[in-house]
C-alpha atoms as a PDB file:
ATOM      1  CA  UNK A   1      99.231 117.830 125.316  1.00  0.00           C
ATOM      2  CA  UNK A   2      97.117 121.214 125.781  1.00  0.00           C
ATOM      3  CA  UNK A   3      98.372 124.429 123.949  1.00  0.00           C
ATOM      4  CA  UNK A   4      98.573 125.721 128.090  1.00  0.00           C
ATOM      5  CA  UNK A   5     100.726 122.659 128.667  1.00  0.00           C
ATOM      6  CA  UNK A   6     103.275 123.687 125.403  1.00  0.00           C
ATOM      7  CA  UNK A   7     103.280 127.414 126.808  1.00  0.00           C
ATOM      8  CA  UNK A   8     104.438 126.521 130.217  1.00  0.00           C
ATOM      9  CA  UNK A   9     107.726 124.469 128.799  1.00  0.00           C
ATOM     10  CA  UNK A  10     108.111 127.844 126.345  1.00  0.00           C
ATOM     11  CA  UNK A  11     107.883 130.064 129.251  1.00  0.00           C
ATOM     12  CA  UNK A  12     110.748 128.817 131.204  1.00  0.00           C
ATOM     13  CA  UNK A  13     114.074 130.400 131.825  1.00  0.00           C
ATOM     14  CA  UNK A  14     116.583 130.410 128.881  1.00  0.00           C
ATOM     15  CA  UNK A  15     117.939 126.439 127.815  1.00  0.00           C
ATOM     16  CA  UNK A  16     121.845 126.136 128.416  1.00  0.00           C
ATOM     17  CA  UNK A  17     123.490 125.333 124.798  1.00  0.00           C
ATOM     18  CA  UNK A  18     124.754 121.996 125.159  1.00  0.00           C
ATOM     19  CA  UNK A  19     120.698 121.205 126.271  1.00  0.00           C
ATOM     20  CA  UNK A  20     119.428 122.932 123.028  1.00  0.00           C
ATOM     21  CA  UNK A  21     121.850 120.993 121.208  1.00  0.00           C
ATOM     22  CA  UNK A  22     120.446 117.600 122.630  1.00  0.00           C
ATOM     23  CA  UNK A  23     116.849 118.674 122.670  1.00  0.00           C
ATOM     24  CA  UNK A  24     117.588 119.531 118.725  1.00  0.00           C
ATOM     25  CA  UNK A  25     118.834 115.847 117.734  1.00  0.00           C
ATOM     26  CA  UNK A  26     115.763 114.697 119.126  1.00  0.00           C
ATOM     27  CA  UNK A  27     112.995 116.952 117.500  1.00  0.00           C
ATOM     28  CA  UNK A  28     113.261 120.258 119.387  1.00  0.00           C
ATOM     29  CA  UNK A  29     111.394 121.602 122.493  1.00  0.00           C
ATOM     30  CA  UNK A  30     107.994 120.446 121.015  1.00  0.00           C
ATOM     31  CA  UNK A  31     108.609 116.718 120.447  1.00  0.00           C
ATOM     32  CA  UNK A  32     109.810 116.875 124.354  1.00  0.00           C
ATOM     33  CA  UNK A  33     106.970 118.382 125.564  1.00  0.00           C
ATOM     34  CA  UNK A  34     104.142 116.390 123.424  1.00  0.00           C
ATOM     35  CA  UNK A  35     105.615 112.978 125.266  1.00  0.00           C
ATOM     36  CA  UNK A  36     104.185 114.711 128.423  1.00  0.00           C
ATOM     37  CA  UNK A  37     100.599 113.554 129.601  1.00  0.00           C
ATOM     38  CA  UNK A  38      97.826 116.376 129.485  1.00  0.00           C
ATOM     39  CA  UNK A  39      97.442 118.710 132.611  1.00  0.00           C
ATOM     40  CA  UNK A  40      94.523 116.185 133.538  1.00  0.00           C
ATOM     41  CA  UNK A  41      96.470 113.193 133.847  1.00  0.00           C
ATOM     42  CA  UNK A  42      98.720 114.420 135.481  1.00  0.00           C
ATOM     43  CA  UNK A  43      96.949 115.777 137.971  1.00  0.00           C
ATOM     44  CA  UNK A  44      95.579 112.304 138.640  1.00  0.00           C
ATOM     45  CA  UNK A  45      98.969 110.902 138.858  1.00  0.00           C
ATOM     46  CA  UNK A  46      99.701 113.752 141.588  1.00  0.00           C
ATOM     47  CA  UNK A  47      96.470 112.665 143.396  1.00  0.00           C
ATOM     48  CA  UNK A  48      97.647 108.841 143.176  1.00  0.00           C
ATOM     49  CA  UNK A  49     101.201 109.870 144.595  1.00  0.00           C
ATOM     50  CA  UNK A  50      99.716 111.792 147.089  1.00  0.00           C
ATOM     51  CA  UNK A  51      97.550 109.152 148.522  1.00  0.00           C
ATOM     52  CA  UNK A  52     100.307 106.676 148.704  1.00  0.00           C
ATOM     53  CA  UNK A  53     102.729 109.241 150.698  1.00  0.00           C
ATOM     54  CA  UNK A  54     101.422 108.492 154.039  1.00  0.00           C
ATOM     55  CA  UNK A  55     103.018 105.642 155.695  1.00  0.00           C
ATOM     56  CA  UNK A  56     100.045 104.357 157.222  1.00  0.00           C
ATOM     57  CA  UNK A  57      97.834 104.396 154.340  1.00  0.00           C
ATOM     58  CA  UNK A  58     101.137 102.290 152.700  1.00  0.00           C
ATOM     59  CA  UNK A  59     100.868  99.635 155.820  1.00  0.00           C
ATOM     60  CA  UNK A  60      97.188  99.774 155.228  1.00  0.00           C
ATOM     61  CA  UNK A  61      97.609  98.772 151.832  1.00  0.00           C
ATOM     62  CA  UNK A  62     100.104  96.343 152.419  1.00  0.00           C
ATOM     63  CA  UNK A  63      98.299  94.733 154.647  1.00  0.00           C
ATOM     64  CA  UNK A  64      95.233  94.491 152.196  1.00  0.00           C
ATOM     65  CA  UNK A  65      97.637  93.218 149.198  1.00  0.00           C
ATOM     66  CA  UNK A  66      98.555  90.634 151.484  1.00  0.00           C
ATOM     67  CA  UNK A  67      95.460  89.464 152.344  1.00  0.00           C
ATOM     68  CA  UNK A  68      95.933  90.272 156.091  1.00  0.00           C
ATOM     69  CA  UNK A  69      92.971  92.677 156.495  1.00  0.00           C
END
């Protein structure tokens, strides 16, 4: 994860207790946010989702997968 990435999650609005207590048995704040993918990926991941959110593009593919097209 980028140092920008790690910011952002630092940057947000104060964590309830009971959450900080949680986030503590497993590592802390930082062990959360390094299982997150890098700004890049998941900006591709965004992309992907994005492509796939029209329903005709999904009968498109569907059709394709199944060998109809």
């Amino acid at each position: 994860m980028t140092g920008n990435t790690y910011k952002k999650c630092l940057n947000r609005t104060p964590i309830p207790e009971q959450v900080q207590l949680e986030l503590s048995e497993i590592g802390g704040l930082s062990v959360l946010c390094n299982c997150l993918p890098t700004d890049d990926k998941l900006q591709k991941i965004c992309e992907q989702h994005h492509a796939l959110s029209d329903p005709i593009r999904m009968k498109i593919l569907f059709l394709f997968f199944r060998k109809y097209i």
